[in-house]
Protein backbone atom coordinates (compact mmCIF):
# COMPACT_ATOMS: atom_id res chain seq x y z
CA UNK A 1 105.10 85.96 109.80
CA UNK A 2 106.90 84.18 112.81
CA UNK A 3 108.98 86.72 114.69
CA UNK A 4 111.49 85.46 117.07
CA UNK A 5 110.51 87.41 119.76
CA UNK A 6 108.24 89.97 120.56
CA UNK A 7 110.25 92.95 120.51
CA UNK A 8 111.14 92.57 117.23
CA UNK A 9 107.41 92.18 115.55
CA UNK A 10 106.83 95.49 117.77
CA UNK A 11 110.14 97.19 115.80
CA UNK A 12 109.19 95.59 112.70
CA UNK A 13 106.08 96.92 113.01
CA UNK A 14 107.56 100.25 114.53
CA UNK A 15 109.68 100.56 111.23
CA UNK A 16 106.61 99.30 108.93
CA UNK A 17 104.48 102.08 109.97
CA UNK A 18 106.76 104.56 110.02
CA UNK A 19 108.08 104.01 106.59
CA UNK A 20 104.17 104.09 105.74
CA UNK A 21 103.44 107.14 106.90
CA UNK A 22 106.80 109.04 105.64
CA UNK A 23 105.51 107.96 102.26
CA UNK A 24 102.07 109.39 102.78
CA UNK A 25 103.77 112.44 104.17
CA UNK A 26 105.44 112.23 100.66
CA UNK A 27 102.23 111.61 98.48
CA UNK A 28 100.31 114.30 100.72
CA UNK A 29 102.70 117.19 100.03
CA UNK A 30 103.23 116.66 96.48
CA UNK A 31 99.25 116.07 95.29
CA UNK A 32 97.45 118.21 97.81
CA UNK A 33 100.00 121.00 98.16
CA UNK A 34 101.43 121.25 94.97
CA UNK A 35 98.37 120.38 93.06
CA UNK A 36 96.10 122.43 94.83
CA UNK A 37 97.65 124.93 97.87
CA UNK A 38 100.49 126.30 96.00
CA UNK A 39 98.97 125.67 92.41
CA UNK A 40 98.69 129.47 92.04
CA UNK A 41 102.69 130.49 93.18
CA UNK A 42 103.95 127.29 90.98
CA UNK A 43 101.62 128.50 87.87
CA UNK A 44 104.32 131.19 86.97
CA UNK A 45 106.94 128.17 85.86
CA UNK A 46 105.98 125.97 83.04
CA UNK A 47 107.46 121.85 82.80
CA UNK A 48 107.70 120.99 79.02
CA UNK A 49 104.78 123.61 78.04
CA UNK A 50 102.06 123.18 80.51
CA UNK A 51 102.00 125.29 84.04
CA UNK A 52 104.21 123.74 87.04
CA UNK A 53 100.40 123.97 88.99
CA UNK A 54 98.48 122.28 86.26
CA UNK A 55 101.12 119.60 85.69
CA UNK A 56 101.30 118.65 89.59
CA UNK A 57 98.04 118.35 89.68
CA UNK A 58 97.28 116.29 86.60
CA UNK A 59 100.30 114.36 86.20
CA UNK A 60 102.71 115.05 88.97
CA UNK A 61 100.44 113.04 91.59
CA UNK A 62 100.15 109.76 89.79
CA UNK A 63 104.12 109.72 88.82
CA UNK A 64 105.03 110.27 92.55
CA UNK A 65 102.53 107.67 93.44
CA UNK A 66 103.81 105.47 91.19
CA UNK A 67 107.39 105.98 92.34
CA UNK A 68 106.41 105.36 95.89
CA UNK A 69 104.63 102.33 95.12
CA UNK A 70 108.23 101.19 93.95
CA UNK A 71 110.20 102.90 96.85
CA UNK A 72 107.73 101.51 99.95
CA UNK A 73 108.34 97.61 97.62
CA UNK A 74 111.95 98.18 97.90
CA UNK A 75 112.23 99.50 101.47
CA UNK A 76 109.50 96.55 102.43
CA UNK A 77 111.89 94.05 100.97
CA UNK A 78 115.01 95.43 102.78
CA UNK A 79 112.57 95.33 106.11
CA UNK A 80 111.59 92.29 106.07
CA UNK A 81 114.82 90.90 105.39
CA UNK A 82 116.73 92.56 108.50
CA UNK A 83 113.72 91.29 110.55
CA UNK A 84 114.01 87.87 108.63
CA UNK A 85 110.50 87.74 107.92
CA UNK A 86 111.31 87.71 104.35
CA UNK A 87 109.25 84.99 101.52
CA UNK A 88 111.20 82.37 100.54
């Protein structure tokens, strides 16, 4: 990556990491507090038959995962093109 100046690898990098960890943020809350701190309190709903707890913890994880995987590609893509870093 060839930045034209330094200040904006240190932004692009600024807005890299933060996206980063505002997905993690994401990924930490749904698997490790729904699947496992409030497992218990969301127990008393059910999604399509199985317990809100259960689910999270089973299924809930990976689909969020999955769906950040496609969110941090998007937002990437959008990044590196207003920092024109982009593939060609």
């Amino acid at each position: 990556m060839a930045f034209k100046s330094e200040e904006l690898a240190k932004a692009y990098w600024r807005d890299n990491i933060s996206l980063v960890l505002k997905l993690l943020a994401v990924w930490f809350i749904v698997s490790y507090g729904f699947g496992i701190i409030l497992v218990d309190w969301l127990n008393q709903f059910t999604f399509f038959g199985f317990k809100l707890g259960f689910w999270f913890a089973q299924q809930g994880s990976i689909i969020t995962f999955v769906i950040l995987i496609f969110v941090y590609v998007k937002r990437m893509a959008a990044l590196d093109n207003k920092y024109e870093v982009h593939e060609e």
